[in-house]
Protein backbone atom coordinates (compact mmCIF):
# COMPACT_ATOMS: atom_id res chain seq x y z
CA UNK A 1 10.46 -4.53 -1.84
CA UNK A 2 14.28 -5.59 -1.15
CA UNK A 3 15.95 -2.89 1.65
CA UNK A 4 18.99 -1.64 0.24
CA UNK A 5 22.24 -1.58 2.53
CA UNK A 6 24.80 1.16 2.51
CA UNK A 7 27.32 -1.10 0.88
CA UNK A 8 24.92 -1.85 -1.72
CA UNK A 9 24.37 2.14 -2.76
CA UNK A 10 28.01 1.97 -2.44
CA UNK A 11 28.62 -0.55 -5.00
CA UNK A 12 25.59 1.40 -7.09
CA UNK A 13 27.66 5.14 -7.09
CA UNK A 14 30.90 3.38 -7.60
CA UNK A 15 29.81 1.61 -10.97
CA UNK A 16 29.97 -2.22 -9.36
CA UNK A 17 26.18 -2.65 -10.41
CA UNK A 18 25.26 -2.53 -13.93
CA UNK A 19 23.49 1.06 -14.26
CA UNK A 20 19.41 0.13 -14.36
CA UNK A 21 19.66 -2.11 -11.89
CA UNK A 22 16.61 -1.99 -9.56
CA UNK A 23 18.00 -2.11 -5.89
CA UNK A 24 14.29 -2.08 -4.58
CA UNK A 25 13.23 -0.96 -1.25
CA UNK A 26 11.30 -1.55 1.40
CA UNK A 27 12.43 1.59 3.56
CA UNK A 28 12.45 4.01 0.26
CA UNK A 29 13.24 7.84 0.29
CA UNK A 30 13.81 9.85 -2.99
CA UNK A 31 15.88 7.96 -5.53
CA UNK A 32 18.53 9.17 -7.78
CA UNK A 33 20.86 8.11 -9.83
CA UNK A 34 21.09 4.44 -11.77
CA UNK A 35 20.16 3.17 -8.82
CA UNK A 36 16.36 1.93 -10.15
CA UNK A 37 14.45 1.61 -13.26
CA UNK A 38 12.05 4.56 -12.05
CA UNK A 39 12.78 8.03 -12.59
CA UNK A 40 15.28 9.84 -10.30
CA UNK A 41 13.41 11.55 -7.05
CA UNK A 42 10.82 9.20 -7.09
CA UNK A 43 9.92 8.64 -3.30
CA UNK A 44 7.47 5.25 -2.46
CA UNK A 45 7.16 6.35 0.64
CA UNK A 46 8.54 3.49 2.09
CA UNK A 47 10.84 4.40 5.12
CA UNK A 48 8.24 4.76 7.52
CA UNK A 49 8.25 1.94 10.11
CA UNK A 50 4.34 2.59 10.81
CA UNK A 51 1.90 0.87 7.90
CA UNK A 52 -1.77 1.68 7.48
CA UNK A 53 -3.62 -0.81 9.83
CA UNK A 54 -5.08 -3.81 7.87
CA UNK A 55 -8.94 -4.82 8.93
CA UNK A 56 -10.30 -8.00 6.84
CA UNK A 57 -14.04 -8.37 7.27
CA UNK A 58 -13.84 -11.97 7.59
CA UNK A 59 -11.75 -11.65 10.62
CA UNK A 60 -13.78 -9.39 12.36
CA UNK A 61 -16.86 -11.32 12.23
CA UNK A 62 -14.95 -13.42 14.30
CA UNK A 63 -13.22 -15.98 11.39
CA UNK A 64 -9.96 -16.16 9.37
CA UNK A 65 -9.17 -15.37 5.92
CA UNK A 66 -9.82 -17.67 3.48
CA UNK A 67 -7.75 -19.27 1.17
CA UNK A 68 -8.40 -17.36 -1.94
CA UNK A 69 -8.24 -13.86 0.48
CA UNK A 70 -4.30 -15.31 1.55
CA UNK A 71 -4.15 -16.00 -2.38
CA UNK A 72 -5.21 -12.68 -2.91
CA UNK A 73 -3.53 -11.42 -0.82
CA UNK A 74 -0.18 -12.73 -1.79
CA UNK A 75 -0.58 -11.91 -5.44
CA UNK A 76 -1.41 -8.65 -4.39
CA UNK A 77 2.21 -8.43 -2.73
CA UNK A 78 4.15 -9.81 -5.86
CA UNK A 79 5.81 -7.76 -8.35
CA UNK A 80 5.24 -10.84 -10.66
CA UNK A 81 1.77 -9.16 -11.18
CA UNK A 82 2.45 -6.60 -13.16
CA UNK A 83 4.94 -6.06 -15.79
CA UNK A 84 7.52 -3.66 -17.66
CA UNK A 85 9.55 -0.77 -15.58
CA UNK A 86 6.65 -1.84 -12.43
CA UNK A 87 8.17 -5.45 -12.27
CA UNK A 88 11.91 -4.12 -13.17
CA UNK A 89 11.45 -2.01 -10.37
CA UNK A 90 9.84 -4.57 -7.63
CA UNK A 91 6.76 -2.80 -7.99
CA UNK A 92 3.48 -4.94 -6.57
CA UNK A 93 -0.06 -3.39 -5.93
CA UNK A 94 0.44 -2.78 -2.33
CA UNK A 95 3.19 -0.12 -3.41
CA UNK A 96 0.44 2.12 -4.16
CA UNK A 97 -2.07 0.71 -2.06
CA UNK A 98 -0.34 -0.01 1.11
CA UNK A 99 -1.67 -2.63 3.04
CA UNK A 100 -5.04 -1.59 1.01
CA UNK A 101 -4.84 1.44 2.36
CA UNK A 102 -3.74 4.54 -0.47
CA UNK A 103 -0.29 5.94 -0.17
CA UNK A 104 -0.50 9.68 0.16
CA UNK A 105 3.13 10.47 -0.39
CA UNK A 106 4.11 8.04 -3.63
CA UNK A 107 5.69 10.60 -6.18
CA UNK A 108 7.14 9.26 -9.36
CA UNK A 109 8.49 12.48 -11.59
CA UNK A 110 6.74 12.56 -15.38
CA UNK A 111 3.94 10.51 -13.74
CA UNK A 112 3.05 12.47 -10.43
CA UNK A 113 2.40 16.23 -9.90
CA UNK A 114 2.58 16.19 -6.55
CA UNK A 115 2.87 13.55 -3.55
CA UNK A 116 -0.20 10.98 -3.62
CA UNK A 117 -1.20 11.40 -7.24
CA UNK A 118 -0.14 9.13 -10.15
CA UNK A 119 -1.02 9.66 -13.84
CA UNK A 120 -1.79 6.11 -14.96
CA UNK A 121 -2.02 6.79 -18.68
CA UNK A 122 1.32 8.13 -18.47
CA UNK A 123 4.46 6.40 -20.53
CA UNK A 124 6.35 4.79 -17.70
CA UNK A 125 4.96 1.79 -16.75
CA UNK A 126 2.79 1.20 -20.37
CA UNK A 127 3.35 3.59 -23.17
CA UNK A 128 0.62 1.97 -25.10
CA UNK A 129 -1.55 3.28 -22.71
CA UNK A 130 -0.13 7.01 -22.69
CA UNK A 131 -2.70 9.54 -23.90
CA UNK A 132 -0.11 12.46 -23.45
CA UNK A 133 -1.86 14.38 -21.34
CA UNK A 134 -0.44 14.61 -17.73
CA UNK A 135 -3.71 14.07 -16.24
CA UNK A 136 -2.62 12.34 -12.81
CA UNK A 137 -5.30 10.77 -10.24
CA UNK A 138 -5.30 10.80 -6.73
CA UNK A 139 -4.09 7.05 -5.24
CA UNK A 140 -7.20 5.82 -3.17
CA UNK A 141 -7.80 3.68 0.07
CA UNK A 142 -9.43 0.28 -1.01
CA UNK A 143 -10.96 0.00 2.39
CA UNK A 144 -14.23 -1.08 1.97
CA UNK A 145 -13.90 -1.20 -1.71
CA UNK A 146 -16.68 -3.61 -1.97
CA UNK A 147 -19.64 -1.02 -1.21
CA UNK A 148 -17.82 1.45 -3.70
CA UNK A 149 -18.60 0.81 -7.32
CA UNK A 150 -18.16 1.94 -9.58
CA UNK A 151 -14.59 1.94 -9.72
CA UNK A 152 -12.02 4.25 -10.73
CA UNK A 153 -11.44 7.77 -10.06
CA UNK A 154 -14.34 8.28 -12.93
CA UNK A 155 -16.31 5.47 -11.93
CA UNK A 156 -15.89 4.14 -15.56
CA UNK A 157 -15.63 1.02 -14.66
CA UNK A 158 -18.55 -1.00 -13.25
CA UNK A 159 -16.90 -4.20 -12.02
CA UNK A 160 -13.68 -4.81 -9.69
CA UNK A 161 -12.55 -7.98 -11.21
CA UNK A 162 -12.68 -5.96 -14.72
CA UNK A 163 -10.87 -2.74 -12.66
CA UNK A 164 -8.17 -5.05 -11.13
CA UNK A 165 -7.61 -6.75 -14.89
CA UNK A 166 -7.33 -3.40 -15.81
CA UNK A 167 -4.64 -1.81 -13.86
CA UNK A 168 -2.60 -5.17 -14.26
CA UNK A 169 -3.03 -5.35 -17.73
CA UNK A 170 -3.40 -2.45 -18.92
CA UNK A 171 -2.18 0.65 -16.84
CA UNK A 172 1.05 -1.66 -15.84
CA UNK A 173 1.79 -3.59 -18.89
CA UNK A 174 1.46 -6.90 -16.78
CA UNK A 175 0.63 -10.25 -18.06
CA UNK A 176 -3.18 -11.33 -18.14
CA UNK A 177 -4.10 -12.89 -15.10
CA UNK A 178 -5.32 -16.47 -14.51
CA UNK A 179 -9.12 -16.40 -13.60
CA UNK A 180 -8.08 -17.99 -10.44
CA UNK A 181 -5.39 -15.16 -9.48
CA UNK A 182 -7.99 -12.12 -10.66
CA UNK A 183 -10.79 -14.06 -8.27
CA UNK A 184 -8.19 -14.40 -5.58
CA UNK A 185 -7.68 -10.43 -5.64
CA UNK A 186 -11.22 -9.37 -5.88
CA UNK A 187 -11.81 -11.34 -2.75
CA UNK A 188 -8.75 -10.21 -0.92
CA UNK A 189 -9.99 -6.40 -1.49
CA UNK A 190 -13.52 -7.02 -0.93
CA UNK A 191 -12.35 -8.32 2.16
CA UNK A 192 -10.73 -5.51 3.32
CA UNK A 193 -12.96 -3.86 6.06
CA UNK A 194 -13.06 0.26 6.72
CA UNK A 195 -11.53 1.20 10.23
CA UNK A 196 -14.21 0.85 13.00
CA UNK A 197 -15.33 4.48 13.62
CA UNK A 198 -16.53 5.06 17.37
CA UNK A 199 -18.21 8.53 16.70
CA UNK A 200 -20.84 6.77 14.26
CA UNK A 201 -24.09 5.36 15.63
CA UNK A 202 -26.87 3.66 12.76
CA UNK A 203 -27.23 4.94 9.39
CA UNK A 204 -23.90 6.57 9.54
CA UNK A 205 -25.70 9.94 11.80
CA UNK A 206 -23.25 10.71 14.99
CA UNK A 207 -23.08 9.21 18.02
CA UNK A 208 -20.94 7.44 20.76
CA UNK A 209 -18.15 9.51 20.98
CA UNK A 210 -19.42 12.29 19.40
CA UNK A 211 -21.36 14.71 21.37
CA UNK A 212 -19.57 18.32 20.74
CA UNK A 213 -21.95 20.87 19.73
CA UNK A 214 -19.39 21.80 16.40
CA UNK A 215 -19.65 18.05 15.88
CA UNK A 216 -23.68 18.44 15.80
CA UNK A 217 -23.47 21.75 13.93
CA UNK A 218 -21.39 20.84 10.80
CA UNK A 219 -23.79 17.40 10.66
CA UNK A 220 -26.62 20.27 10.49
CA UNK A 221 -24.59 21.82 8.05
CA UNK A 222 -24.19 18.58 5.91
CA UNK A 223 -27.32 17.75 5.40
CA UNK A 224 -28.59 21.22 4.82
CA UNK A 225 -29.84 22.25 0.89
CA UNK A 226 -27.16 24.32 -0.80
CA UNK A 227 -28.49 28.00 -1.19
CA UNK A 228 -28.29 28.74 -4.76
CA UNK A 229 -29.13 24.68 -5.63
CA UNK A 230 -31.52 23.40 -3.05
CA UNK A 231 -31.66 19.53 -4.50
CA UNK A 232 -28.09 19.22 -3.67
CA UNK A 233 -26.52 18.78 0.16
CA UNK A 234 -23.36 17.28 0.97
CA UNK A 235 -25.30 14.66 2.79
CA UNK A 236 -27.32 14.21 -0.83
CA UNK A 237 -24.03 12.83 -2.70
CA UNK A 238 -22.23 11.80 0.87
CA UNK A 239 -24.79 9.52 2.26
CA UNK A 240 -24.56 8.41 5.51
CA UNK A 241 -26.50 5.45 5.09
CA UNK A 242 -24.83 3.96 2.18
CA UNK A 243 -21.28 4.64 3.62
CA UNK A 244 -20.56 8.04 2.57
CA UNK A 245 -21.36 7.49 -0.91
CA UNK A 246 -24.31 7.47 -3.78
CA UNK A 247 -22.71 5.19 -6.04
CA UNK A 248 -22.69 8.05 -8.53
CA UNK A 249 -20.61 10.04 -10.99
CA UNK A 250 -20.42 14.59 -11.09
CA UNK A 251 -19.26 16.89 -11.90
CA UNK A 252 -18.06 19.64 -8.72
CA UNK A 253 -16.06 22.08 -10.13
CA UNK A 254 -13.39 19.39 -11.08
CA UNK A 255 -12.88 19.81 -14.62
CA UNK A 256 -14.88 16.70 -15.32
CA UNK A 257 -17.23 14.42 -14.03
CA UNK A 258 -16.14 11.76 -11.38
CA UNK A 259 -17.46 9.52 -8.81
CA UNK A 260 -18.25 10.38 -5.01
CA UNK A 261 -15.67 9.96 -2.92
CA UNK A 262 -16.38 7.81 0.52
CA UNK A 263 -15.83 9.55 3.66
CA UNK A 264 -15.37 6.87 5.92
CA UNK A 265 -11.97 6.62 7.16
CA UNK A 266 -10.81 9.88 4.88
CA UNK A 267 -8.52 11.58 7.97
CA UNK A 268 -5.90 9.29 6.75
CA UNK A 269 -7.07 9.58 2.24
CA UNK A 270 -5.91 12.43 1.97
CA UNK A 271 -4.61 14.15 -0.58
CA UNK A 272 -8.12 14.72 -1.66
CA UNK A 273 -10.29 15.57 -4.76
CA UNK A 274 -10.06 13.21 -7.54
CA UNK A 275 -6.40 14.58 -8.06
CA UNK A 276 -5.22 14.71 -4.93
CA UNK A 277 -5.08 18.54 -5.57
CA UNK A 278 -6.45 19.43 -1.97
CA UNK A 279 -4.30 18.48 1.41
CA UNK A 280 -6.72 19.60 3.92
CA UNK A 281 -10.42 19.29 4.45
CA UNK A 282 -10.31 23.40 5.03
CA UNK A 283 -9.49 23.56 1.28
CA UNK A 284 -12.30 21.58 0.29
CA UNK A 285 -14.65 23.10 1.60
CA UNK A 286 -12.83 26.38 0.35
CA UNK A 287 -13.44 25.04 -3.12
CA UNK A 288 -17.29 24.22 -2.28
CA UNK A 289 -18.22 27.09 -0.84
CA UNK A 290 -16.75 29.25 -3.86
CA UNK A 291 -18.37 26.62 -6.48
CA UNK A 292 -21.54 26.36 -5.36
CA UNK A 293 -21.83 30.03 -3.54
CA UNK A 294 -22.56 28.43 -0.03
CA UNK A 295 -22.27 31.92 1.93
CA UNK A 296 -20.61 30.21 5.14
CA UNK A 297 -19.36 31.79 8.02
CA UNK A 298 -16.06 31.30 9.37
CA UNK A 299 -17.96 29.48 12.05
CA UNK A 300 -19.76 27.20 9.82
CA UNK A 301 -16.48 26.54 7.94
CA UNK A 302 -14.83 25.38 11.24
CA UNK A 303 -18.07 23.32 12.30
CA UNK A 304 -17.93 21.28 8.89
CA UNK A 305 -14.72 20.58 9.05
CA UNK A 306 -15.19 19.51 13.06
CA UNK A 307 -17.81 17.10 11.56
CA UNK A 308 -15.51 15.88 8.62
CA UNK A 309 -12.74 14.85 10.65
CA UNK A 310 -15.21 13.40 12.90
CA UNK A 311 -16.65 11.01 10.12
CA UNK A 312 -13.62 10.23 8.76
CA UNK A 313 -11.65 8.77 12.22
CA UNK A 314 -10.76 5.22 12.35
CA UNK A 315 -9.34 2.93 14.86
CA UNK A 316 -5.95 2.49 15.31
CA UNK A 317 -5.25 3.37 11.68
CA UNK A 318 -1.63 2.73 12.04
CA UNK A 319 0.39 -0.14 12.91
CA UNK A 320 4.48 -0.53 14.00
CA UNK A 321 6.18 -2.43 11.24
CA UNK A 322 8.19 -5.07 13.81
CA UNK A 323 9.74 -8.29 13.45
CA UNK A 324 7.03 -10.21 14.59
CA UNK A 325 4.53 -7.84 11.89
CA UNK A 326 6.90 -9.23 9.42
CA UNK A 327 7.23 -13.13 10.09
CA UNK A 328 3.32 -12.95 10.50
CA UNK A 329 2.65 -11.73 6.94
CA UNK A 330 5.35 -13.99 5.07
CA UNK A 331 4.27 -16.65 6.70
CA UNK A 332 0.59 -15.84 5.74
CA UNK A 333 1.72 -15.28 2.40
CA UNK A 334 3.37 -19.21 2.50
CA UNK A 335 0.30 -20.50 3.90
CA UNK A 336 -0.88 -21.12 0.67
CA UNK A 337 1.60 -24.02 -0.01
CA UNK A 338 -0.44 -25.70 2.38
CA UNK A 339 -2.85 -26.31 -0.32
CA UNK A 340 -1.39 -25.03 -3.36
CA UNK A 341 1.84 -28.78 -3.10
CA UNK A 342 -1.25 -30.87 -2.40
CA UNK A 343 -2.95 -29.71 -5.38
CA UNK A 344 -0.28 -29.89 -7.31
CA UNK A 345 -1.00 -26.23 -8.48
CA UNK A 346 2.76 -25.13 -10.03
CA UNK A 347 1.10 -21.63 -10.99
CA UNK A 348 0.57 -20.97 -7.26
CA UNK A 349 3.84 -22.43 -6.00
CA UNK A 350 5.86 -20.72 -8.40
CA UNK A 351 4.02 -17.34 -7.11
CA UNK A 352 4.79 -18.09 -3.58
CA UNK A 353 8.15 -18.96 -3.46
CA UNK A 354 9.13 -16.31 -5.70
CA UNK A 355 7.09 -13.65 -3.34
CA UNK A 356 8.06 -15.41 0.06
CA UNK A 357 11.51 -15.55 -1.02
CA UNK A 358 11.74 -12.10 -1.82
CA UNK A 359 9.99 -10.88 1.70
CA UNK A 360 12.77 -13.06 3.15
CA UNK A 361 15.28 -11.78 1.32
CA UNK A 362 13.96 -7.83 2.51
CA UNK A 363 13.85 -9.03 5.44
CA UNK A 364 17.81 -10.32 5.80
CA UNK A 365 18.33 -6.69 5.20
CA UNK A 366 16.98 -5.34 7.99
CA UNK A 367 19.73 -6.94 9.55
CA UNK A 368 22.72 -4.95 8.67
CA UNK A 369 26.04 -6.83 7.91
CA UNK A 370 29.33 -5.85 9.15
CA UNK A 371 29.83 -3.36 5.99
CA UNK A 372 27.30 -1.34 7.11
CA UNK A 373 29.14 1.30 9.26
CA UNK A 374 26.06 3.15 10.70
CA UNK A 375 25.00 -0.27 13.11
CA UNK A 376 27.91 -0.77 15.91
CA UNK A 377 27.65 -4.06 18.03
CA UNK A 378 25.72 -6.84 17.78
CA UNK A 379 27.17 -8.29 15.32
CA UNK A 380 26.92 -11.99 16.61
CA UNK A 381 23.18 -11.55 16.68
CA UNK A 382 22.88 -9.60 13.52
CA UNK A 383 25.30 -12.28 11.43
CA UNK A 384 23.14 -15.13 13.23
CA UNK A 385 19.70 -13.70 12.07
CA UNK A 386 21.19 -13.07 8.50
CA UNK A 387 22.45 -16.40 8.04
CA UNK A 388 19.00 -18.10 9.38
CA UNK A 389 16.72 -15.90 7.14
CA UNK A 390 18.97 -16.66 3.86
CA UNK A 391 18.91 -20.44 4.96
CA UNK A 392 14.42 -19.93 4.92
CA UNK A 393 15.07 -18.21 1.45
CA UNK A 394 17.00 -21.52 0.05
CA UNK A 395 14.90 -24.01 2.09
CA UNK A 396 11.52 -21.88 0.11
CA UNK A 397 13.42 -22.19 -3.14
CA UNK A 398 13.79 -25.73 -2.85
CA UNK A 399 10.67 -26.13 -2.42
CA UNK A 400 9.63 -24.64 -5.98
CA UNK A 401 12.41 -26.38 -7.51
CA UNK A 402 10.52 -30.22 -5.79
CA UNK A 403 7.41 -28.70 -6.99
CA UNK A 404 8.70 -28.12 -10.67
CA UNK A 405 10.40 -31.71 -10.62
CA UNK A 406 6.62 -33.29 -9.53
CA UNK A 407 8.67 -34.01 -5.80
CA UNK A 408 5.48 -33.19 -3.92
CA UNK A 409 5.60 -35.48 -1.14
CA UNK A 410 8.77 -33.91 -0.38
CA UNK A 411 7.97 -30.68 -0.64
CA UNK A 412 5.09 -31.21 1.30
CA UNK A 413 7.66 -32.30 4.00
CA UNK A 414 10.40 -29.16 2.96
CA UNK A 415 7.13 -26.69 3.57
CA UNK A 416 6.44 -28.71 7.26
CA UNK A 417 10.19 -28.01 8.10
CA UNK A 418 9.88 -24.22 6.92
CA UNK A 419 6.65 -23.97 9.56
CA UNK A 420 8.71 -25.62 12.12
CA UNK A 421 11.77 -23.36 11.67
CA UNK A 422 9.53 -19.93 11.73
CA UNK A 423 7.25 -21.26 14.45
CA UNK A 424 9.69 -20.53 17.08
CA UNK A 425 13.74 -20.61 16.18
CA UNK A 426 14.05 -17.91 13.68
CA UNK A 427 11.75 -15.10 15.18
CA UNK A 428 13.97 -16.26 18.32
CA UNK A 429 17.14 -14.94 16.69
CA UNK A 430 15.71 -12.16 15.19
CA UNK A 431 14.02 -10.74 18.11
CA UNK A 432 17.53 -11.38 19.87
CA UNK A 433 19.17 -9.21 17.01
CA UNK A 434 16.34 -6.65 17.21
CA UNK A 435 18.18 -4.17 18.86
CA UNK A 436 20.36 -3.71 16.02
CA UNK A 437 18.15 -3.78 13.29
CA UNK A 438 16.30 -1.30 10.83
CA UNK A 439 13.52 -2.01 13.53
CA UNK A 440 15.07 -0.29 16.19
CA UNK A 441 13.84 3.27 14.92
CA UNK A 442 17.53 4.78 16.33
CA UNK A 443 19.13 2.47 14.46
CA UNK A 444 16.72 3.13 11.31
CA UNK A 445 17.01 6.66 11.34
CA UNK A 446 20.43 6.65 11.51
CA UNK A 447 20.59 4.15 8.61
CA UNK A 448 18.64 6.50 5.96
CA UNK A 449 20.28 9.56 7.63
CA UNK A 450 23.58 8.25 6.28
CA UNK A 451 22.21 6.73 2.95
CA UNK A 452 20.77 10.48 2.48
CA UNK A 453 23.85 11.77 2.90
CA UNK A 454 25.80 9.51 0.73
CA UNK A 455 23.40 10.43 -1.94
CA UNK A 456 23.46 13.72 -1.71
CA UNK A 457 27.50 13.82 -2.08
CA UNK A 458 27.37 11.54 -5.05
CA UNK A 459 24.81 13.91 -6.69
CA UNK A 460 27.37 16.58 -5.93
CA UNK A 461 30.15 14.97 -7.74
CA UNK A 462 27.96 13.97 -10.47
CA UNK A 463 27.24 17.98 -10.94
């Protein structure tokens, strides 16, 4: 999403941009005000400069991604996507899903109850899907989507190329997608890989790092027949084996029946339940024991949730969000115009240059201009990486526009010169003007300390 400046919220509270406006964001905080299609105090959670670590399956085993998983993945990054107040608003999947992970602190008022949930029959994004009931879901992980089925929150769906159609078309009004672009995102997510978990030896039991008796204990504990209902266990719906998971629907006390949740990776799923009503794993198993009259101790309480956090660990589950984090993933995303100009596929093109260009264009805003009165010095730097990321963003549009025209010899030859240029000379100037950009978490937090502020005071005037 595009970073918004100071001058730009400026221009926004003194009536310079026409009210509706989306001024998207890729370091979001609540918004107010006509600032944005989307309802004011919705947060995207999008400040942070540490993302969910990305794993692809086809990297680990010692590969690269493919080019439908860089398709994928690029589609899954465009707001073209989906459609209505999502598009207006620079929405893309990965707003929700952030680099496939879930997004635990997305809150959009009238759709959202609290942080992480997300009622996606709600009017907002498409009121022809609205049942008017505020029944918000819980946003999940997609990590290792592909052992997971069925999909959705109440496993109603048994396919994910008919779940992806589904939330494009019809939970966020977008356009139907070409069979090529729905492929392309079903094998980008079933790429996606969970964390590597070191306390997990075969068939999911514990081992390697795990050795704790508590750790031993609550895996006794999990696996041990429920009092009052001895065919059911934790371990009976959770199973280790099979990732966590029986590939099953039920109902726990939820109000309804829905599918098993996996475990793998859930330290960083949370809010939990299917609507994201529980923080903590202590309040699940709160809601177990009363539900199913388990009789634990305090002791045995402590032990499954020991063994809960153990299971759900992951490996380096967070990444920094730097300048050479961002050059690598637009230029992923424009590796597809390596075969997309040869094969004279305009569909694709179109998608990349309007997605690349508008990574670039976030990106020039990370450099703050000379308006921007929380940034002092640098200036030479900061004006130097500006101009050279706004020169990419015409060189990539001139490449759609050759494209459109049938020029693809030459655009062939415009994309060689855009490899060239962010090979070595632009991440160059930008790591040169790093010290004054949104990377440099000083300069960051001062940044969306002062666009708080500013907000805050215009909200005042407004009341």
């Amino acid at each position: 999403m595009r970073r918004r400046t100071i001058t730009a919220i400026i221009f926004v509270l003194l009536g310079l941009i026409p009210a509706g406006l989306s001024l998207r964001s890729g370091n979001a905080f609540p918004l107010s005000g006509d600032q944005t299609v989307l309802p004011p105090g919705t947060d995207l959670n999008e400040e942070t400069l540490d993302k969910p670590r990305e794993v692809f399956r086809s990297e680990s085993l010692g590969g690269a991604k493919s080019y439908m998983v860089t398709l994928g993945d690029l589609a899954f990054n465009s707001n073209l996507i989906l459609g209505g107040a999502a598009r207006r608003a620079g929405m893309s999947c990965s707003t929700c899903h952030v680099n496939g992970a879930g997004n635990g602190k997305l809150y959009v008022p009238s759709m959202s109850t609290r942080p992480g949930n997300f009622d996606i029959t709600g009017p907002l994004f498409n009121p022809k899907a609205h049942n008017r009931v505020r029944d918000p879901v819980r946003i999940p992980s997609l990590r290792g989507a592909r052992y997971l089925a069925p999909y959705g929150n109440d496993g109603r769906i048994a396919s994910l190329r008919e779940f992806v159609r589904n939330v494009i078309v019809n939970e966020f009004a977008g356009p139907e997608p070409s069979p090529a672009i729905l492929d392309a995102m079903v094998a980008y997510i079933e790429d996606i890989e969970f964390l590597p978990n070191l306390n997990l030896a075969a068939a999911g039991r514990l081992g390697g790092r795990a050795n704790d008796d508590a750790q031993r204990r609550g895996e006794a504990l999990f696996f041990k027949p429920f009092p009052r209902n001895p065919e059911l266990s934790c371990a009976g719906c959770h199973i280790p084996s099979s990732w966590f998971v029986d590939n099953r629907r039920h109902n726990v006390g939820s109000g309804g029946v829905f599918k098993t949740p996996t475990l793998m990776n859930a330290n960083f799923n949370a809010p939990y339940f299917h609507d994201g009503r529980f923080d903590t794993y202590d309040q699940v198993i709160d809601h177990f024991d009363r539900t199913f009259e388990l009789g634990l101790s305090s002791q045995d309480h402590a032990d499954l949730a020991v063994y809960l956090r153990t299971i759900g660990e992951g490996l380096q589950p967070y990444e920094s969000d730097g300048i050479g984090a961002a050059i690598n993933e637009v230029n992923d995303f424009a590796r597809v115009l390596s075969a997309a100009i040869p094969d004279h596929d305009n569909d694709v093109i179109a998608l990349a240059v309007h997605t690349v260009g508008g990574k670039l264009r976030d990106l020039v805003e990370q450099f703050p201009g000379v308006k921007d009165t929380t940034v002092e010095g640098g200036i030479v730097e900061r004006l130097a990486a500006r101009r050279e990321l706004k020169n990419l963003v015409l060189l990539v549009r001139r490449i759609g526009v050759l494209a459109v025209d049938g020029h693809y010899d030459e655009a062939a030859a415009e994309y060689l010169n855009y490899r060239k240029l962010t090979f070595r000379e632009v991440p160059f100037l930008l790591q040169q003007a790093q010290p004054w950009s949104l990377f440099n978490p000083v300069i960051h937090d001062a940044h969306f300390a002062a666009l708080r502020q500013l907000l805050q005071s215009a909200q005042k005037l407004q009341h």
